[in-house]
C-alpha atoms as a PDB file:
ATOM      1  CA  UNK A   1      39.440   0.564  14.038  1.00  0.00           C
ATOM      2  CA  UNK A   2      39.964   0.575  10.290  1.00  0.00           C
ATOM      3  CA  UNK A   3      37.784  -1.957   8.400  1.00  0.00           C
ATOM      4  CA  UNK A   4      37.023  -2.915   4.847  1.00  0.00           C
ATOM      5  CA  UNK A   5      33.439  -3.262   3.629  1.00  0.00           C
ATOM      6  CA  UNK A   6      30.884  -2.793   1.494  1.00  0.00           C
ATOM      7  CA  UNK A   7      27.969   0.167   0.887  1.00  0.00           C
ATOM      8  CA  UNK A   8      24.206  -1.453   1.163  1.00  0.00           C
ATOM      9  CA  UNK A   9      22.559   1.518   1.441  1.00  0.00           C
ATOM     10  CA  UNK A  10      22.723   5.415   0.954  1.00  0.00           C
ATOM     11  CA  UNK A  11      20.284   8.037   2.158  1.00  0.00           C
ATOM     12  CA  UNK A  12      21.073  11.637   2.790  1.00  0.00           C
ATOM     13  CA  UNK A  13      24.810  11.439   3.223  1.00  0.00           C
ATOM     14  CA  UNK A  14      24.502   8.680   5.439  1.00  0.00           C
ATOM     15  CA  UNK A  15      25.921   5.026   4.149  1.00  0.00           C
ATOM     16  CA  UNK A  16      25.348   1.831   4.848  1.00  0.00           C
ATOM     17  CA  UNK A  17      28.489  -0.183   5.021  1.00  0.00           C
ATOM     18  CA  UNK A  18      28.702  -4.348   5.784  1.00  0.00           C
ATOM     19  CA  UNK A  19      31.124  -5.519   7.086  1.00  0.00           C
ATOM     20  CA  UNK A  20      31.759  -9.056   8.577  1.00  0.00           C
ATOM     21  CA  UNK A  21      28.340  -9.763   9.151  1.00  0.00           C
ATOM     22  CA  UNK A  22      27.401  -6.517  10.597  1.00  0.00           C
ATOM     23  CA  UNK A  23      26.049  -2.950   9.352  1.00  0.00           C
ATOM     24  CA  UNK A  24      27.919   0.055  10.648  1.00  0.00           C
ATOM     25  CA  UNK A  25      26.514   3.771   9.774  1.00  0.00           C
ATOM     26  CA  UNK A  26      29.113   5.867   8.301  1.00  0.00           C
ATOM     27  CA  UNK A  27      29.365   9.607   6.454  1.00  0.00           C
ATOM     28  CA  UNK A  28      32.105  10.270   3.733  1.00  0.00           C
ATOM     29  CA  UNK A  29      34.907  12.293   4.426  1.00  0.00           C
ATOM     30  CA  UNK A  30      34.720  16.027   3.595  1.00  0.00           C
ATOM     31  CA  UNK A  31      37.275  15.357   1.567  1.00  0.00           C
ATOM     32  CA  UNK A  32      35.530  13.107  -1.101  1.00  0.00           C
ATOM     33  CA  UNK A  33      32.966  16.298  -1.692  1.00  0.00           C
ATOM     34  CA  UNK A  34      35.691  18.853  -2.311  1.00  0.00           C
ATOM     35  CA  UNK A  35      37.121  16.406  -4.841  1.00  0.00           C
ATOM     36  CA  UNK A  36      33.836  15.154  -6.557  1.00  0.00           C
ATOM     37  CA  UNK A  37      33.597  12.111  -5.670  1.00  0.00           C
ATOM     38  CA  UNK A  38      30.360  10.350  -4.571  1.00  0.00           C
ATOM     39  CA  UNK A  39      30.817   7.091  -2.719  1.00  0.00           C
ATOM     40  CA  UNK A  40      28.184   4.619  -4.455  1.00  0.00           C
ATOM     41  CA  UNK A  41      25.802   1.621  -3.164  1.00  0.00           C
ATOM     42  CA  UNK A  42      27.498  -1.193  -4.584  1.00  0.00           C
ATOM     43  CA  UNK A  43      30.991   0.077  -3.833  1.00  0.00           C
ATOM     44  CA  UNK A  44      34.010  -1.348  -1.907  1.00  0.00           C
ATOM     45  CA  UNK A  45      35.164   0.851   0.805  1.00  0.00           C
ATOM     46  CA  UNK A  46      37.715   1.164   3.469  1.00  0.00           C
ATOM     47  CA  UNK A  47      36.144   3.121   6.948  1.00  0.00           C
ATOM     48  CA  UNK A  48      36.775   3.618  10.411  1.00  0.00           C
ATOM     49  CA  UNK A  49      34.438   2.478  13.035  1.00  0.00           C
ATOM     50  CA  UNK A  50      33.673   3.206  16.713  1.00  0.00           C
ATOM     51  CA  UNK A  51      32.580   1.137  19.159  1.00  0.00           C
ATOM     52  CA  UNK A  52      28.852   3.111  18.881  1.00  0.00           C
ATOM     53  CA  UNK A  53      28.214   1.395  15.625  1.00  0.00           C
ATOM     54  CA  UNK A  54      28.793   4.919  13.261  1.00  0.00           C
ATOM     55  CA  UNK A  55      31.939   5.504  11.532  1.00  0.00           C
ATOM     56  CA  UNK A  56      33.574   7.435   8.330  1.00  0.00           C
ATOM     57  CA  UNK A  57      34.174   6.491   4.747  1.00  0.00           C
ATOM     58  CA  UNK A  58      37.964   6.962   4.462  1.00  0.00           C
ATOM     59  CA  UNK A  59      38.810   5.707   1.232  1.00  0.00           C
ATOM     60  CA  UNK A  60      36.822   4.126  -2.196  1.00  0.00           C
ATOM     61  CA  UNK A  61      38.454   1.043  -3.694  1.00  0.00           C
ATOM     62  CA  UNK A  62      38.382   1.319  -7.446  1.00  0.00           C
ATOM     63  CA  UNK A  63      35.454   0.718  -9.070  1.00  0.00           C
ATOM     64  CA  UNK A  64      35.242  -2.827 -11.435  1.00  0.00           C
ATOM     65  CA  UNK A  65      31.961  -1.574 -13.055  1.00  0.00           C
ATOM     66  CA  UNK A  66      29.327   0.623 -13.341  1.00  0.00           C
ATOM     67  CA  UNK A  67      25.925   1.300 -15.019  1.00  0.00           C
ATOM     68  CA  UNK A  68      25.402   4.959 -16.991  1.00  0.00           C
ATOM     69  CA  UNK A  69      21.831   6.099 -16.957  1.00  0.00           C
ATOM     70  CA  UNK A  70      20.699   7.661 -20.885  1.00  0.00           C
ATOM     71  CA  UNK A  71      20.764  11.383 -21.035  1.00  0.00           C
ATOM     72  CA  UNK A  72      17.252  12.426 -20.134  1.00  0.00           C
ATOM     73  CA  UNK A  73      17.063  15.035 -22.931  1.00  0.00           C
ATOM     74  CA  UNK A  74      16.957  12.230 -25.602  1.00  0.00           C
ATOM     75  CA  UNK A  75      14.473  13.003 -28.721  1.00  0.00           C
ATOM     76  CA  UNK A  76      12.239  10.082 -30.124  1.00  0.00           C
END
């Protein structure tokens, strides 16, 4: 079943997603790795679930915003 939802929490490839009141466990697709893309807490996403409560990141809605950390090598 393809659902819309979004990502609470991240932790070693696993994700987080809400969804109608409910939390389901999903992975990425392979596919989002061989294109360099790294699905986000925060971020929008369409996934399929299974009735077991896991599922798979299918597809990242566009992003509205974002915060950029400062380079780390920065001199004072």
């Amino acid at each position: 079943m393809m659902a819309e939802g979004l990502i609470v929490r991240s932790l070693g490839g696993f994700y987080s997603v809400e969804s109608a009141g409910s939390i389901c466990e999903c992975r990425a697709r392979g596919l989002f790795r061989k294109e360099g893309i790294t699905p986000f807490v925060g971020d929008f996403v369409t996934f399929s679930a299974r009735d077991d409560g896991t599922g798979t990141v299918e597809q990242i809605h566009p992003r509205r915003n974002c915060l950029r950390r400062p380079p780390e090598n920065v001199t004072k």
